[in-house]
Protein backbone atom coordinates (compact mmCIF):
# COMPACT_ATOMS: atom_id res chain seq x y z
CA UNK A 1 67.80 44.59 184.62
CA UNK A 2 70.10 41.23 185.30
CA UNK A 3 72.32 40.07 182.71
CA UNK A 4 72.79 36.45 182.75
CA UNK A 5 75.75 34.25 180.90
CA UNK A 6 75.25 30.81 179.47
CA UNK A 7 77.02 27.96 179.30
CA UNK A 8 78.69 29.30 175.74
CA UNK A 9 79.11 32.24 177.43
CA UNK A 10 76.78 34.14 175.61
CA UNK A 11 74.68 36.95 177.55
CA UNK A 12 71.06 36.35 178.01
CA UNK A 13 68.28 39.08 178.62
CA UNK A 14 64.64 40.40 177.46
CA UNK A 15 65.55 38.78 174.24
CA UNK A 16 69.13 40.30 173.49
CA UNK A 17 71.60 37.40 172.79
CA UNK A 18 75.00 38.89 172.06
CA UNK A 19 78.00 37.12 171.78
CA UNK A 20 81.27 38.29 173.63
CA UNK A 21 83.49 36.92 170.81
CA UNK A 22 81.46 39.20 168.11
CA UNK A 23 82.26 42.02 170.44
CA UNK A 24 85.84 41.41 170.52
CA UNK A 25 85.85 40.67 166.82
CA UNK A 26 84.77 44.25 166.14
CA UNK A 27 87.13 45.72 168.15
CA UNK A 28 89.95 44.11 166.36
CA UNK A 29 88.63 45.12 163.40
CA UNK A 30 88.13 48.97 164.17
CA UNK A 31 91.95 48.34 165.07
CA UNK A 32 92.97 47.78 161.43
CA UNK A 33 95.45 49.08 159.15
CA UNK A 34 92.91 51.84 157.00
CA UNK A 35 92.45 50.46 153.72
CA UNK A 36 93.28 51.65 150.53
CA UNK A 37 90.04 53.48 149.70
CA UNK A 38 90.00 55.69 152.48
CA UNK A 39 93.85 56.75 152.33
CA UNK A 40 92.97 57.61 148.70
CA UNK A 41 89.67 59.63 150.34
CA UNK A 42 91.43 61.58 152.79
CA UNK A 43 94.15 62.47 150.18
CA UNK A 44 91.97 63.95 148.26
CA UNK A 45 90.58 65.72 150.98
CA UNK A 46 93.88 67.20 151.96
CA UNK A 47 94.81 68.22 148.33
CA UNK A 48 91.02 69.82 148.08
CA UNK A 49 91.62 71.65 151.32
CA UNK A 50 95.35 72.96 149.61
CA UNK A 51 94.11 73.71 146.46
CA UNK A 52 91.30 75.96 147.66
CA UNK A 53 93.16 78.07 150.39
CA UNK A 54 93.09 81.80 149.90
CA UNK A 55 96.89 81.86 150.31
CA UNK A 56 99.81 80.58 148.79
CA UNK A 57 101.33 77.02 150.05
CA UNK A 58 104.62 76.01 149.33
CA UNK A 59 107.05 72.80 150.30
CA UNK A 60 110.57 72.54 150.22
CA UNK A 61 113.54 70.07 150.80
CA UNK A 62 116.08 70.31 153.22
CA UNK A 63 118.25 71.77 150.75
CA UNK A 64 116.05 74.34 149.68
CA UNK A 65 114.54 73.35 146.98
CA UNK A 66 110.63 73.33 146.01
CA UNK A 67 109.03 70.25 145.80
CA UNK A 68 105.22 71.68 146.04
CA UNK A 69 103.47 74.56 145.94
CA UNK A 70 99.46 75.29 145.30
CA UNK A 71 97.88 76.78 142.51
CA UNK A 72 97.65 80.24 144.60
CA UNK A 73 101.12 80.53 144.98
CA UNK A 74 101.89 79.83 141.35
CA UNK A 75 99.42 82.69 140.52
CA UNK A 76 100.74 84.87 143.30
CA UNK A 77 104.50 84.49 141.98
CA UNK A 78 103.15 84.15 138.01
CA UNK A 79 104.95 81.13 137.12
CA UNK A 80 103.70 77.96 136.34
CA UNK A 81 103.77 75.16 138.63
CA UNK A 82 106.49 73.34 136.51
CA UNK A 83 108.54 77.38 136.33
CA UNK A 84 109.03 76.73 140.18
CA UNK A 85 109.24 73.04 141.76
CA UNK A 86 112.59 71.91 141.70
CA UNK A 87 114.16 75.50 141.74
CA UNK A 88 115.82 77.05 144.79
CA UNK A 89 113.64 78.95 146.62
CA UNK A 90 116.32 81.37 146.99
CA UNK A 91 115.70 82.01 142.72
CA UNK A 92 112.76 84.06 143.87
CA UNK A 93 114.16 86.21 146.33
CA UNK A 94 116.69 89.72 145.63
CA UNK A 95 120.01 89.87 147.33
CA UNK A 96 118.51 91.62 150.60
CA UNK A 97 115.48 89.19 150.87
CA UNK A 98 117.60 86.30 150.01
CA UNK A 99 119.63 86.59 153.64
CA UNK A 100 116.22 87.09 155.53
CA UNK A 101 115.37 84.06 154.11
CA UNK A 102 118.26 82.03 154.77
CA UNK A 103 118.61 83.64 158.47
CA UNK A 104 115.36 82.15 158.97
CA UNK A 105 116.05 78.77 157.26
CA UNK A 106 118.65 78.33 159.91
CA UNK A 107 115.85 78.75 162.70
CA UNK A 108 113.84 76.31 160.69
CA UNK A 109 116.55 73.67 161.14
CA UNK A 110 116.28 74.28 165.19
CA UNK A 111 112.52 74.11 165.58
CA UNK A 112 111.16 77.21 165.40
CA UNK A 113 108.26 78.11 163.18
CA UNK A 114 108.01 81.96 163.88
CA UNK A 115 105.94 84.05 161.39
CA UNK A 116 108.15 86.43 159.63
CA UNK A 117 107.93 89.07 157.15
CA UNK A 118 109.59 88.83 153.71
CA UNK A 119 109.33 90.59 149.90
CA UNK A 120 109.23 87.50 146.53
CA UNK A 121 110.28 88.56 143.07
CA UNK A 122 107.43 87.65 141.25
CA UNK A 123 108.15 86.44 137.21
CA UNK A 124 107.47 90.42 136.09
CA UNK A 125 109.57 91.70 138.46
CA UNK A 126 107.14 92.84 140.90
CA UNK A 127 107.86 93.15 144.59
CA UNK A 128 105.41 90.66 146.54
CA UNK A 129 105.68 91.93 150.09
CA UNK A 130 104.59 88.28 152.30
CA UNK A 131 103.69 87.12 155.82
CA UNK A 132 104.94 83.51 156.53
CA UNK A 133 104.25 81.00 158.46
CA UNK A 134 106.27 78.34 158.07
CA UNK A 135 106.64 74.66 159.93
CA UNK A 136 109.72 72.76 159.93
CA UNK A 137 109.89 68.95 159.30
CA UNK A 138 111.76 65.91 161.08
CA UNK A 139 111.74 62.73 160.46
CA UNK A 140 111.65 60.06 163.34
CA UNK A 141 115.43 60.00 163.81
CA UNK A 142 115.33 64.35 164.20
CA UNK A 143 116.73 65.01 161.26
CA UNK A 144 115.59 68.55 159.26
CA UNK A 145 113.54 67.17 156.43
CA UNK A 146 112.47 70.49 154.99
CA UNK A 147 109.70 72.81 155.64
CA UNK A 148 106.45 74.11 154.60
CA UNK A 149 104.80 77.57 154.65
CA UNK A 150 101.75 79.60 154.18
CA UNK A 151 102.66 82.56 151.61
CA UNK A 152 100.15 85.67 152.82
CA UNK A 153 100.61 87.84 150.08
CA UNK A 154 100.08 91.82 152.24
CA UNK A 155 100.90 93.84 148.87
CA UNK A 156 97.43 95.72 149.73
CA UNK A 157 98.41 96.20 153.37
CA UNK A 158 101.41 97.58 152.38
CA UNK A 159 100.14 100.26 150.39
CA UNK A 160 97.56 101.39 153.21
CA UNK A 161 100.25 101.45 155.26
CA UNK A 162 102.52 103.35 152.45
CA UNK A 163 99.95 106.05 152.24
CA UNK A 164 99.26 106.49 155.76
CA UNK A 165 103.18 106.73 156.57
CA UNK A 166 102.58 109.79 153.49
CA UNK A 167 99.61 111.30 154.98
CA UNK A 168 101.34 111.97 158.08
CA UNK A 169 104.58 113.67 156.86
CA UNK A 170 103.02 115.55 154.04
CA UNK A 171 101.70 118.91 153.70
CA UNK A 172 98.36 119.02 152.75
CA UNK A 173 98.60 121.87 150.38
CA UNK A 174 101.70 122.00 148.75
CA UNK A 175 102.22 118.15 148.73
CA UNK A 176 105.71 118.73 150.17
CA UNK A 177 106.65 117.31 153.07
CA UNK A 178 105.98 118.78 156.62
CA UNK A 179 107.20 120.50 159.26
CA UNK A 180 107.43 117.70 161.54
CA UNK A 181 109.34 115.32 158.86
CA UNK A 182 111.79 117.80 158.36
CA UNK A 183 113.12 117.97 162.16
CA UNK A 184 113.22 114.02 161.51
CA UNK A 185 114.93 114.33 158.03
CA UNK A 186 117.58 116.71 158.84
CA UNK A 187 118.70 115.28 161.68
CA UNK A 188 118.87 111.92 159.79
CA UNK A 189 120.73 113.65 156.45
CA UNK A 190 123.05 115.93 158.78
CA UNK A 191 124.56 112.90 160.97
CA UNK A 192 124.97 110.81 157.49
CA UNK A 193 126.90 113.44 156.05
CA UNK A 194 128.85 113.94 159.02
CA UNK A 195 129.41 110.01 159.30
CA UNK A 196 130.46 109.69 155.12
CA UNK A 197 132.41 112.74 154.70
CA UNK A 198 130.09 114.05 152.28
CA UNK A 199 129.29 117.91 151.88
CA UNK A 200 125.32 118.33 152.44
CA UNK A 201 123.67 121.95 152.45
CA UNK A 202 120.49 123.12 153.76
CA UNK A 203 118.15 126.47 152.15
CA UNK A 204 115.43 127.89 154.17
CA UNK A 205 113.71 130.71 151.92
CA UNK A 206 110.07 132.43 152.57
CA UNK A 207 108.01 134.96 150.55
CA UNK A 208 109.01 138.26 150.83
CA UNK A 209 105.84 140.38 151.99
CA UNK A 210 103.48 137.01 151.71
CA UNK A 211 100.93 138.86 154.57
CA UNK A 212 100.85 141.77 152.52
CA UNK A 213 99.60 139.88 150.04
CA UNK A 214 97.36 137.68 151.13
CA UNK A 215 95.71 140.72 152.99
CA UNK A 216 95.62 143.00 149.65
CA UNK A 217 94.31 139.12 147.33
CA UNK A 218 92.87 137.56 149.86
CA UNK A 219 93.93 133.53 151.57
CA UNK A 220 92.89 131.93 148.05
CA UNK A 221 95.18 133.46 146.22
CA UNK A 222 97.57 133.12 148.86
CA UNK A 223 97.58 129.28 148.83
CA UNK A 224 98.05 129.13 145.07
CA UNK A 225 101.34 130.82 145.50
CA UNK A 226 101.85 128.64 148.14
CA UNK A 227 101.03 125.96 145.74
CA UNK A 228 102.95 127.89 142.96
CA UNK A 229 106.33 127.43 144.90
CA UNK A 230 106.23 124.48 146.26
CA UNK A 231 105.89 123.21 142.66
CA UNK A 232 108.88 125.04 141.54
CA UNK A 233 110.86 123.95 144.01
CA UNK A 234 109.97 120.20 143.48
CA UNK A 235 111.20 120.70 139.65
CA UNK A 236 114.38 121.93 140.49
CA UNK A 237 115.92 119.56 142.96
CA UNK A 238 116.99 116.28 142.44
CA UNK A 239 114.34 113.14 142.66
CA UNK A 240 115.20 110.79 145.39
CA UNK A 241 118.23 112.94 146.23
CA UNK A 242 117.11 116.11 147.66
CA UNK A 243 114.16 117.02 149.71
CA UNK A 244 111.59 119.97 150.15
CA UNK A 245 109.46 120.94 152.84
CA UNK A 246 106.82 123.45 153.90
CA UNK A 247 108.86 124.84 156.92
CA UNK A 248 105.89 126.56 157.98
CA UNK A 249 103.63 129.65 157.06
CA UNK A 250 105.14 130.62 153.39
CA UNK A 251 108.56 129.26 154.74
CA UNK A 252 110.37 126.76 152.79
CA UNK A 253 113.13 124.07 153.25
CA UNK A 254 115.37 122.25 150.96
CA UNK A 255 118.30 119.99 152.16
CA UNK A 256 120.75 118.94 149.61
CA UNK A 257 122.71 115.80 150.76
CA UNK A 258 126.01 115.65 148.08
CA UNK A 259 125.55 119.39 147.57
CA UNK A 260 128.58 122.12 148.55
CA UNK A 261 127.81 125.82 148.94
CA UNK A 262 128.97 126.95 145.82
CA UNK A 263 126.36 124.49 144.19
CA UNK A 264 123.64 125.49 146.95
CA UNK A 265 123.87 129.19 145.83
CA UNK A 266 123.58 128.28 142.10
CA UNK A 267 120.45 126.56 143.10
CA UNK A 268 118.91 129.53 145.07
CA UNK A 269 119.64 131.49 142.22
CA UNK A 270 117.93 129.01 139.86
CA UNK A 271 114.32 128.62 142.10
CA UNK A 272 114.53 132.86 143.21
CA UNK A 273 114.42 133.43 138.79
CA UNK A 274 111.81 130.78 138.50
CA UNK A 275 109.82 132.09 141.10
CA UNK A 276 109.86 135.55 140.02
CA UNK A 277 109.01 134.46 136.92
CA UNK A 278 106.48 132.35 137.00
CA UNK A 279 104.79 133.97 139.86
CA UNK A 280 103.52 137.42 139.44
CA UNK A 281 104.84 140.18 142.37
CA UNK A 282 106.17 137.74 144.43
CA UNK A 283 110.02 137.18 145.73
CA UNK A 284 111.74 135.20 148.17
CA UNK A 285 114.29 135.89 150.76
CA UNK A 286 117.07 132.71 150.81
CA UNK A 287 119.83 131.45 153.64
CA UNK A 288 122.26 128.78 152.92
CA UNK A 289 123.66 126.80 155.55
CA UNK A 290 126.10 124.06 155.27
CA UNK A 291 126.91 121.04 157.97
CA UNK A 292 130.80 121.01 157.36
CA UNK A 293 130.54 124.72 159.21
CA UNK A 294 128.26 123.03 162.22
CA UNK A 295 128.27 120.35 164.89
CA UNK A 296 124.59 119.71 165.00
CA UNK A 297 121.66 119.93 162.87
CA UNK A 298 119.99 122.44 165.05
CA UNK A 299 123.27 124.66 164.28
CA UNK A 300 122.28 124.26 160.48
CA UNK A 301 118.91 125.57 160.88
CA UNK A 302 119.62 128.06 162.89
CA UNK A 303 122.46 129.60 160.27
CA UNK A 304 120.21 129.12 157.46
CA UNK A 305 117.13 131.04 159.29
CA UNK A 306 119.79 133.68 160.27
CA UNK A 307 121.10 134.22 156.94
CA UNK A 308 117.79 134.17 155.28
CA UNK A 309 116.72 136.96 157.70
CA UNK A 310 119.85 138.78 156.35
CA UNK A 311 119.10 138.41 153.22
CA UNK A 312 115.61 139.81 153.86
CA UNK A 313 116.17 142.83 155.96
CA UNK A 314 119.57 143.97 153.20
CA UNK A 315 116.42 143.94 150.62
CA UNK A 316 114.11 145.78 152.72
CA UNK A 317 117.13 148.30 153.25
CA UNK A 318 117.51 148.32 149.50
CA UNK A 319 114.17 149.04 148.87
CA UNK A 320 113.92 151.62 151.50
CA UNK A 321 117.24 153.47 150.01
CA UNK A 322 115.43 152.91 146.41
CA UNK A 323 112.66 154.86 147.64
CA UNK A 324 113.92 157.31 149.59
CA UNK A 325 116.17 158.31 146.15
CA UNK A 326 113.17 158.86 144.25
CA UNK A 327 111.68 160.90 146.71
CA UNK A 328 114.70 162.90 146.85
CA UNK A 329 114.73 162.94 142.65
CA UNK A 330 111.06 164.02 142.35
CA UNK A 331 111.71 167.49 144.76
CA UNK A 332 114.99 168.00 142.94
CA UNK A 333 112.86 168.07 139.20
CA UNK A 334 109.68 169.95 141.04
């Protein structure tokens, strides 16, 4: 096909007539400014977008301060809208959480918009464990504006996570921690007493003649003494303070942290009645160890196995000497 001008400079072929200066004209005009309606249109597309994210979104000032935050968020903190903008964002946040926070306001300020972890204090007090991913703003002279963020709320995460950190260091049938978190929390308890100054001491007890037992009742009965002690032992330490474990077999662990021997023994003495007790024909054999008398936590364990050993062949020599007197008794009368 040939394209021909006229004189007006207009082109010329199989009945097209288009006119240069048209062309231009529309150029200039897909050059303009965006006009009022269509500012107001993609506004409300933004806010739409905002408003129907899954997460929270929140804005803040330079100095801290909210200036915007989505319905989400409001719902995910339980304040109103108006409860929040133009508060610190700091209000929000406990002692701990509040540093975190202001550590990473400071990396704001240079750039960086690394996702972090971080726990809100929602309005009822509840703990609102949070990814964010926040994005600082300049203006066009570089100067720190503010920032905004994306509030993941990972409260349900968390308590997968919780659980499966419990699963692993709990005994399934006593519900007392395991063998493997004990190595881990003795260690840990030992070198913090060591490090404070403070007296911490460890018992290691087991159930005197537990195969015996199990062989003359059988394993189910044998796992609800099991069950039987561990429970016992649970009630009679301190929540939060002291810690028991199923050391293994029908052995048992507590370590006392804040806890001298005197108090250890009174302890023993305490869980050996209850057990008696509560539990019909069974005993326990007890050692007490304390860290002041040892270097290491292996040295603590060890001392407490010993004594409890001890302890549980002086019985079986009592018993023996019991018996061996009635024998003795019963020829005498025959």
């Amino acid at each position: 096909m040939v394209d021909v001008k006229n004189k007006k400079g207009q082109f010329a072929d199989s009945g097209f007539d288009w006119d240069l200066k048209n062309r231009e004209a529309e150029k200039s005009e897909n050059r303009r400014e965006p006009n009022a309606e269509t500012i107001f249109q993609s506004e409300e597309l933004y806010r739409t977008l905002i408003e129907t994210l899954n997460d929270g979104l929140g804005l803040q000032d330079e100095n801290g301060i909210f200036t915007y935050l989505n319905d989400k968020l409001s719902e995910m903190f339980g304040y109103s809208r108006d409860e929040m903008i133009g508060r610190p964002v700091t209000d929000f946040l406990d002692d701990h959480n509040r540093k975190v926070f202001e550590a990473q306001m400071a990396k704001r300020m240079k750039g960086d918009s690394s996702h972090y972890e971080i726990v809100w204090t929602g309005k009822d007090g509840r703990k609102i464990p949070t990814i964010m991913s926040p994005r600082p703003i300049f203006n066009d002279n570089g100067t720190f504006k503010g920032s905004f963020a994306i509030f993941t709320d990972i409260t349900e995460r968390k308590k997968m996570e919780e659980e499966l950190i419990h699963l692993s260091i709990t005994d399934d049938l006593t519900g007392l921690y395991n063998h493997r978190y004990f190595y881990k929390k003795i260690s840990e308890e030992v070198n913090r007493a060591k490090r404070m100054s403070y007296p911490l001491t460890l018992l290691i007890f087991d159930i005197d003649d537990f195969k015996s037992f199990n062989d003359t009742y059988g394993h189910i009965a044998g796992d609800d003494v099991l069950r039987k002690v561990g429970r016992i032992a649970t009630k009679n330490i301190r929540k939060d303070v002291d810690s028991a474990f199923r050391y293994g077999g029908d052995e048992f662990a507590i370590i006392l942290p804040y806890t001298d021997r005197e108090e250890a023994i009174a302890l023993s003495a305490r869980i050996s009645r209850c057990i008696e007790r509560e539990i019909n024909k069974t005993r326990i054999s007890i050692g007490i160890a304390s860290s002041n008398h040892h270097k290491s936590f292996e040295e603590v364990i060890k001392a407490a196995d010993e004594a409890m050993y001890v302890e549980k062949s002086l019985r079986k020599e009592n018993r023996s000497s019991k018996s061996l007197q009635k024998r003795l008794f019963k020829k005498k009368t025959a």
